[in-house]
Protein backbone atom coordinates (compact mmCIF):
# COMPACT_ATOMS: atom_id res chain seq x y z
CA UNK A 1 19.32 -22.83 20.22
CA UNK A 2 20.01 -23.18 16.11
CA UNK A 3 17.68 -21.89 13.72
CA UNK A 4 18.22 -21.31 10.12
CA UNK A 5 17.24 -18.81 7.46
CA UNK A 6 14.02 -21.56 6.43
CA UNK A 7 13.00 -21.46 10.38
CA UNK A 8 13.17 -17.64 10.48
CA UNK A 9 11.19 -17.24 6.55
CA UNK A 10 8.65 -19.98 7.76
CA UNK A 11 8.11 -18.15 11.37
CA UNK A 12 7.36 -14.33 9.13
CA UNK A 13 5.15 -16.24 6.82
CA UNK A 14 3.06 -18.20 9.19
CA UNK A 15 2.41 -15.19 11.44
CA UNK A 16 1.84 -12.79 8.54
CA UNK A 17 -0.75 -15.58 6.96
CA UNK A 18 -2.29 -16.31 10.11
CA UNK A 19 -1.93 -20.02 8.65
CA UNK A 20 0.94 -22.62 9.54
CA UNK A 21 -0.74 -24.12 6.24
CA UNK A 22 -0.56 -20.94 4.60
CA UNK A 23 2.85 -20.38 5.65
CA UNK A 24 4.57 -23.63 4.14
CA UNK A 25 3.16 -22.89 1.29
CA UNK A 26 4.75 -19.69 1.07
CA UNK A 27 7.81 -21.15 2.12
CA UNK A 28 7.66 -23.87 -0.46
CA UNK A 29 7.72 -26.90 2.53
CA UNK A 30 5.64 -29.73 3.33
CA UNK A 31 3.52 -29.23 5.97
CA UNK A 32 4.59 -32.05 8.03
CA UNK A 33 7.75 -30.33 7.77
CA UNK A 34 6.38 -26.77 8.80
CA UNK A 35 4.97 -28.09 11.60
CA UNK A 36 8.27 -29.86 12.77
CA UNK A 37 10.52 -27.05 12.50
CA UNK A 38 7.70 -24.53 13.71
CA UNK A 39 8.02 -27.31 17.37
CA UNK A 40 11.28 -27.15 16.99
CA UNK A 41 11.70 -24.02 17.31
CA UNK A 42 8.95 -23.53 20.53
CA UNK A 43 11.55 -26.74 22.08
CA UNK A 44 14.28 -24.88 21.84
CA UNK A 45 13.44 -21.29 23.19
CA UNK A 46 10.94 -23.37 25.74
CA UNK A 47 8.07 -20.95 25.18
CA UNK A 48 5.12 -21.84 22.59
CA UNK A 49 5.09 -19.08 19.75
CA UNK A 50 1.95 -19.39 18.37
CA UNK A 51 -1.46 -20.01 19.45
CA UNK A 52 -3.37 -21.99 17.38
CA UNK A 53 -6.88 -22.29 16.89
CA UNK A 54 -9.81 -22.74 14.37
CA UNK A 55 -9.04 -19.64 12.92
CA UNK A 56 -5.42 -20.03 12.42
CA UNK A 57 -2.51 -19.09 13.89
CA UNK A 58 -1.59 -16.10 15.86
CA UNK A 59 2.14 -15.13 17.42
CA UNK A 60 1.88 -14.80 21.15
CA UNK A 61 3.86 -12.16 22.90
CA UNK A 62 7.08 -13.94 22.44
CA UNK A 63 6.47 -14.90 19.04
CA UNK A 64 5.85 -11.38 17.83
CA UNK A 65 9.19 -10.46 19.55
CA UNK A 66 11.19 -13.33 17.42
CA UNK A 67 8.88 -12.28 14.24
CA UNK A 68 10.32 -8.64 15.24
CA UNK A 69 13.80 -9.89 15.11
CA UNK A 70 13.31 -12.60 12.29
CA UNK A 71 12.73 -9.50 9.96
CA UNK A 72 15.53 -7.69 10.92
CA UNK A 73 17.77 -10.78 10.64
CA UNK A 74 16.29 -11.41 6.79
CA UNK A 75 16.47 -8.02 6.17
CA UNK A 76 19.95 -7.57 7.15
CA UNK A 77 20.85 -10.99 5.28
CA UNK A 78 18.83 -9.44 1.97
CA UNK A 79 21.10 -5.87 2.72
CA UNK A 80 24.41 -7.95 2.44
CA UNK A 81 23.72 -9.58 -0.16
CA UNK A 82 22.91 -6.44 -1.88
CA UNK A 83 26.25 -5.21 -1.17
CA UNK A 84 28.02 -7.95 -2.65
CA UNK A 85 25.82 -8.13 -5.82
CA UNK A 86 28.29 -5.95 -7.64
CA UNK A 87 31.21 -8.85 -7.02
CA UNK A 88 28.75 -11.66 -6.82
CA UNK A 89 26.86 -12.55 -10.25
CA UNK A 90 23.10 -13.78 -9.65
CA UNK A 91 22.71 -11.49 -6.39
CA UNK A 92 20.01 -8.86 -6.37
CA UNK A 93 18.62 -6.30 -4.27
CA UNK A 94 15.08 -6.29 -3.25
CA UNK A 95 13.31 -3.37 -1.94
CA UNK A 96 9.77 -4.00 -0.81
CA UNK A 97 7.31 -0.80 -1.62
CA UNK A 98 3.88 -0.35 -0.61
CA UNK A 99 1.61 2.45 -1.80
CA UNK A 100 -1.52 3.75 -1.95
CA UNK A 101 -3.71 3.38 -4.74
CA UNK A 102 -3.25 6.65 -6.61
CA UNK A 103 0.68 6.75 -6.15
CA UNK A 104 0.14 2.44 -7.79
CA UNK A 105 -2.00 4.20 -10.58
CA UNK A 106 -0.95 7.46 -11.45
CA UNK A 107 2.47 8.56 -10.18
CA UNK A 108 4.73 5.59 -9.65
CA UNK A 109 5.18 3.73 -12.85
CA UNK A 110 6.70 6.15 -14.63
CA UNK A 111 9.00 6.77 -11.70
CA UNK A 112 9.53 3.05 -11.09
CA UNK A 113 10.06 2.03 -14.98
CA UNK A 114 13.22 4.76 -15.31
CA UNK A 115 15.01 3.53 -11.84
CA UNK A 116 14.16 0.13 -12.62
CA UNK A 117 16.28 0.84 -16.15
CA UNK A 118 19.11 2.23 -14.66
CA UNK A 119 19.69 -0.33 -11.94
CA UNK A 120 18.91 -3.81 -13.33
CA UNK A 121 20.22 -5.99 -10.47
CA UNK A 122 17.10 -4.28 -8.51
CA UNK A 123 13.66 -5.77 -8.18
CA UNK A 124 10.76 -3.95 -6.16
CA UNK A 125 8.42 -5.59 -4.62
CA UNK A 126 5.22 -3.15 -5.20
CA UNK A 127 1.75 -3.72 -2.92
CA UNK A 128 -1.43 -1.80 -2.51
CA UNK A 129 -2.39 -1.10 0.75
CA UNK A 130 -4.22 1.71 3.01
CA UNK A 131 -2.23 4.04 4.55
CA UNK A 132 -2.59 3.22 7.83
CA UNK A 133 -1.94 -0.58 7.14
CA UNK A 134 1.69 1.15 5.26
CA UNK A 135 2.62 2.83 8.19
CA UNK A 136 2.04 -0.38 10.63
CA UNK A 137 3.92 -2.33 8.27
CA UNK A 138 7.18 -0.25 7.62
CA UNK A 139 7.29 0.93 11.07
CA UNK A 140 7.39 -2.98 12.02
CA UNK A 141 9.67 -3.54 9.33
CA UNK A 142 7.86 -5.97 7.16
CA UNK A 143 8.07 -3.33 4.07
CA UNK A 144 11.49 -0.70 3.45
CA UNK A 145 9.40 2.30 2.08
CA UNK A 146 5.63 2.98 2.31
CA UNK A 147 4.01 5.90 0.31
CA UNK A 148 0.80 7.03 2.41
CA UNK A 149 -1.86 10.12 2.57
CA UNK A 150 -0.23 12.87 4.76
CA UNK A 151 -4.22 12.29 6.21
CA UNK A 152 -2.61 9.25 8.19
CA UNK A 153 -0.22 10.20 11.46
CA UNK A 154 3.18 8.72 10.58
CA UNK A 155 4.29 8.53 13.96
CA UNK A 156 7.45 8.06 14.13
CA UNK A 157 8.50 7.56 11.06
CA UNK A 158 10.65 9.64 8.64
CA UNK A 159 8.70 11.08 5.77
CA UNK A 160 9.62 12.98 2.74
CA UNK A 161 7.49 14.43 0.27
CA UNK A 162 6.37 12.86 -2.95
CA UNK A 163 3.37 14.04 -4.86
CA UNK A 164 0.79 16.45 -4.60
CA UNK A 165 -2.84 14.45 -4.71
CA UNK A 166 -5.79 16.19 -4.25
CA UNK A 167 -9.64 14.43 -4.83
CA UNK A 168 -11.92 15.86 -6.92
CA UNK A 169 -15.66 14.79 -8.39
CA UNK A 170 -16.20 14.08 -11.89
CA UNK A 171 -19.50 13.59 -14.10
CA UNK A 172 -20.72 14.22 -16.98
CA UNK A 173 -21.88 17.92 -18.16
CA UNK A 174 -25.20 16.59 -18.69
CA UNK A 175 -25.16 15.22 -14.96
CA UNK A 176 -28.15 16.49 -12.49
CA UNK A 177 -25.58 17.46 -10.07
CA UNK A 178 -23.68 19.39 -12.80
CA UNK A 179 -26.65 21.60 -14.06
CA UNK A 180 -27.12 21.87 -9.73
CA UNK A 181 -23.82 23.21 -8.96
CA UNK A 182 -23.92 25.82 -12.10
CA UNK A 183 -21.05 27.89 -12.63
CA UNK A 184 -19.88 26.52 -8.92
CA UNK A 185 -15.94 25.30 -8.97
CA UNK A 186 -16.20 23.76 -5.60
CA UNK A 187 -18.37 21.31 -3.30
CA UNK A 188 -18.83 19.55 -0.19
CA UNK A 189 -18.60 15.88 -0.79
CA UNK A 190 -21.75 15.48 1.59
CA UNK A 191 -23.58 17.60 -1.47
CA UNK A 192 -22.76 14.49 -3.56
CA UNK A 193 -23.64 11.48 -1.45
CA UNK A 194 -27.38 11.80 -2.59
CA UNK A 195 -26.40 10.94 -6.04
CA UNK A 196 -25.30 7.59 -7.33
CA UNK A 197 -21.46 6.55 -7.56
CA UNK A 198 -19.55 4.77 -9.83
CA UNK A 199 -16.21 3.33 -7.74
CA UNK A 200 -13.38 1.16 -7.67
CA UNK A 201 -13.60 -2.76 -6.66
CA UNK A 202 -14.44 -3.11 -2.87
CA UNK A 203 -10.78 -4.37 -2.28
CA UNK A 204 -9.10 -1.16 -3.73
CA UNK A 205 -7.50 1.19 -0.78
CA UNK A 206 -8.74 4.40 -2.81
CA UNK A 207 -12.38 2.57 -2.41
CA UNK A 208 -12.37 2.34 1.06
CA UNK A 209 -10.91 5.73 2.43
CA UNK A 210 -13.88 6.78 0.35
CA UNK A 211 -16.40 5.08 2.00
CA UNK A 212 -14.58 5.99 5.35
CA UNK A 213 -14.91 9.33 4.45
CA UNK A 214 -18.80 8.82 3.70
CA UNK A 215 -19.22 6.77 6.88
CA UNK A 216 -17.42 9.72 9.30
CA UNK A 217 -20.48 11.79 8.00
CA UNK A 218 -22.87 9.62 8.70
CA UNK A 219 -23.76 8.19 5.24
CA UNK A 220 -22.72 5.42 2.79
CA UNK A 221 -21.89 5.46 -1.13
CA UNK A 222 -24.40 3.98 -3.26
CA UNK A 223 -22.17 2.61 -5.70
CA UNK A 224 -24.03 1.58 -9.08
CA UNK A 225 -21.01 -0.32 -9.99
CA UNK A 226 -17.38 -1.27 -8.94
CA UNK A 227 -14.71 -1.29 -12.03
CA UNK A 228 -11.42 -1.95 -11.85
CA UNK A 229 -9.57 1.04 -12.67
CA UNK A 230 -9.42 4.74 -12.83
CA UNK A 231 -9.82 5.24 -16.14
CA UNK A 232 -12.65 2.45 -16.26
CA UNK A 233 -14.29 5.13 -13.95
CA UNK A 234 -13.74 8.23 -15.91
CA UNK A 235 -15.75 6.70 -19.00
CA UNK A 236 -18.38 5.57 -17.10
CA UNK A 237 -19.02 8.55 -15.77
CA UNK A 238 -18.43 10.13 -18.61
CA UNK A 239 -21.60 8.73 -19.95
CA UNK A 240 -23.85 10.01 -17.00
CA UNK A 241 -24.59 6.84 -15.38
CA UNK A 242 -23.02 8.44 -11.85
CA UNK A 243 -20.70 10.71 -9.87
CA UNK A 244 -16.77 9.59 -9.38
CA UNK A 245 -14.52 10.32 -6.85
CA UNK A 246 -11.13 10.53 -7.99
CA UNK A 247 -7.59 12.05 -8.01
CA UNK A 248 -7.40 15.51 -9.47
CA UNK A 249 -4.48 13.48 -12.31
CA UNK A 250 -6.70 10.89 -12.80
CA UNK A 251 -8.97 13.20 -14.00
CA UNK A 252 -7.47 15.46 -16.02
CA UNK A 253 -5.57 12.09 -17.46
CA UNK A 254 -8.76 10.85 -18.64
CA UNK A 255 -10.27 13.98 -20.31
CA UNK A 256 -13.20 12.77 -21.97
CA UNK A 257 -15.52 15.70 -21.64
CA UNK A 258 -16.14 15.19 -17.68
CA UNK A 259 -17.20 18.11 -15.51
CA UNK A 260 -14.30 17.94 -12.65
CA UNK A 261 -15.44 19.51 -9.35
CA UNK A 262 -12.70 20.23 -6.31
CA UNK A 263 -13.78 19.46 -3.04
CA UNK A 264 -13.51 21.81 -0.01
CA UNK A 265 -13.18 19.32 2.14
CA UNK A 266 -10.10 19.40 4.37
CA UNK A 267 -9.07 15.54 3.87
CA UNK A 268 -9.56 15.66 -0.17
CA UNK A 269 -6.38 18.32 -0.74
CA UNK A 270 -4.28 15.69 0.06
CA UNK A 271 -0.36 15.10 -0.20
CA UNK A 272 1.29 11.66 -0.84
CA UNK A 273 4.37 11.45 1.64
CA UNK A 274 7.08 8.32 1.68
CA UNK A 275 7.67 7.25 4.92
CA UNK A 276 10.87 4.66 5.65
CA UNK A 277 11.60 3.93 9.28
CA UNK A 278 14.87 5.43 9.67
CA UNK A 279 17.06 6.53 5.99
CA UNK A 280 20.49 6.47 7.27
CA UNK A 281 19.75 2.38 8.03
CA UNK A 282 18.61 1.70 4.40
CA UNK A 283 20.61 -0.29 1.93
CA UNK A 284 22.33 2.04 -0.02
CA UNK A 285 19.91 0.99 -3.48
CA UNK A 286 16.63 1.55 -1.73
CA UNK A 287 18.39 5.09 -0.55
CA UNK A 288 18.66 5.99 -4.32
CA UNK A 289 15.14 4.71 -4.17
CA UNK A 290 13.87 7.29 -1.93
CA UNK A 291 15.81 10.00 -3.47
CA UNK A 292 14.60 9.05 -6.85
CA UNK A 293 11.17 9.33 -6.00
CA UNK A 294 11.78 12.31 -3.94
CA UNK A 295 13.56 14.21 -6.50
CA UNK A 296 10.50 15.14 -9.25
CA UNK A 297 8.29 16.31 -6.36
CA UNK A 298 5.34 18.75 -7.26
């Protein structure tokens, strides 16, 4: 049995694109050639790794055990090099980060931009995705360090804390639900769901737990309109057009005259935790990682 480092790349990207077209791509290969080395490698184990349909392609049982171990083998390839970098010139470390979309927006460039200065052989690879999707994904070992809601069950994962994040409402002063709640501080976010919402783009992580949220008390956000970024958001509703969901930093980032409202529901006083699978196995740069981020927490 003799695969490569190509085989093992091609075999993560076809199974994490559902797509043996998908995955040459990614791999930069023809997809003749795919193809071949994807039956080469089902020849020489003797078991077929992939079922393949109209859909795409899926890794059966044995082909999510060699995905399991294809990641660890790349990952431990990646960690060496890292090692060497400092006697090797043209090596660098990688460290793969996903996050949530407040910790993207709010907390981590600042945090990122400094580390990022002080060790220039590093690149991060930084990706926005739910929280539960994070935890699946670093506890499989497709992504080093994940920074999810303390909402989601980490399992068995090691966290650490990062940020405090609580949710708030904003509108504007003017806003019917402002002159409503009076002198009030504090709502239910059911109060606000018969009110129209101004949100983030459907795709955004932040957008969804949101309409989770909605949908676990029975209702759905009327959105008016989807923009693309927090502070899109703030001035939109700072003009009285709707009611905005948001992170508490978000808000008070923005300013703008908006009436901020805390919410007394349980799942809005939220922390941000980073989660890694297991510290002591990290390469040492995506250790500093962890303890850089780790360090400033409030």
């Amino acid at each position: 049995m003799r695969f490569d480092l190509t085989d093992l790349q091609l075999f993560i990207h076809v199974a994490e694109s559902g797509s043996i077209t998908a995955g040459a791509q990614l791999s930069h290969l023809a997809l003749p050639s795919a193809s071949a080395r994807i039956r080469g490698m089902e020849e020489a184990l003797n078991v077929p790794l992939l079922e393949r349909g109209r859909r795409g392609a899926e890794p059966t049982e044995a082909g999510r055990t060699l995905l399991q171990h294809a990641r660890n083998i790349l990952r431990q390839v990646s960690d060496m090099q890292a090692d060497l970098a400092q006697f090797a010139t043209g090596l660098k470390g990688q460290v793969r980060l996903l996050c949530n979309t407040s910790a993207m927006t709010e907390f981590l460039p600042d945090a990122l931009a400094s580390f990022l200065k002080a060790h220039p052989q590093l690149s991060i690879n930084l990706e926005e995705r739910l929280s539960r999707e994070i935890t699946r994904a670093v506890a499989d070992g497709a992504a080093d360090i994940g920074i999810i809601s303390d909402a989601v069950d980490p399992g068995a994962l090691q966290t650490f804390p990062f940020r405090d994040d609580p949710l708030v409402l904003v509108m504007a002063r003017g806003h019917p639900l402002a002159h409503a709640l009076g002198h009030k501080r504090h709502m239910a976010f059911a109060d606000a769901l018969d009110h129209d919402f101004i949100g983030l783009a459907g795709d955004s992580a932040f957008q969804q737990n949101a309409n989770e949220q909605a949908a676990r008390l029975g209702r759905r956000i009327h959105c008016k309109i989807r923009l693309l970024s927090f502070e899109a958001v703030c001035r939109m509703a700072a003009s009285g057009a709707g009611v905005a969901l948001l992170p508490e930093a978000a808000a008070r980032r923005s300013g703008n005259g908006l009436r901020m409202v805390k919410l007394t529901d349980e799942w809005a006083d939220r922390k941000l935790l980073i989660c890694v699978r297991d510290a002591s196995t990290l390469p040492g740069y995506a250790r500093e990682l962890v303890g850089a981020l780790t360090e400033n927490h409030r």
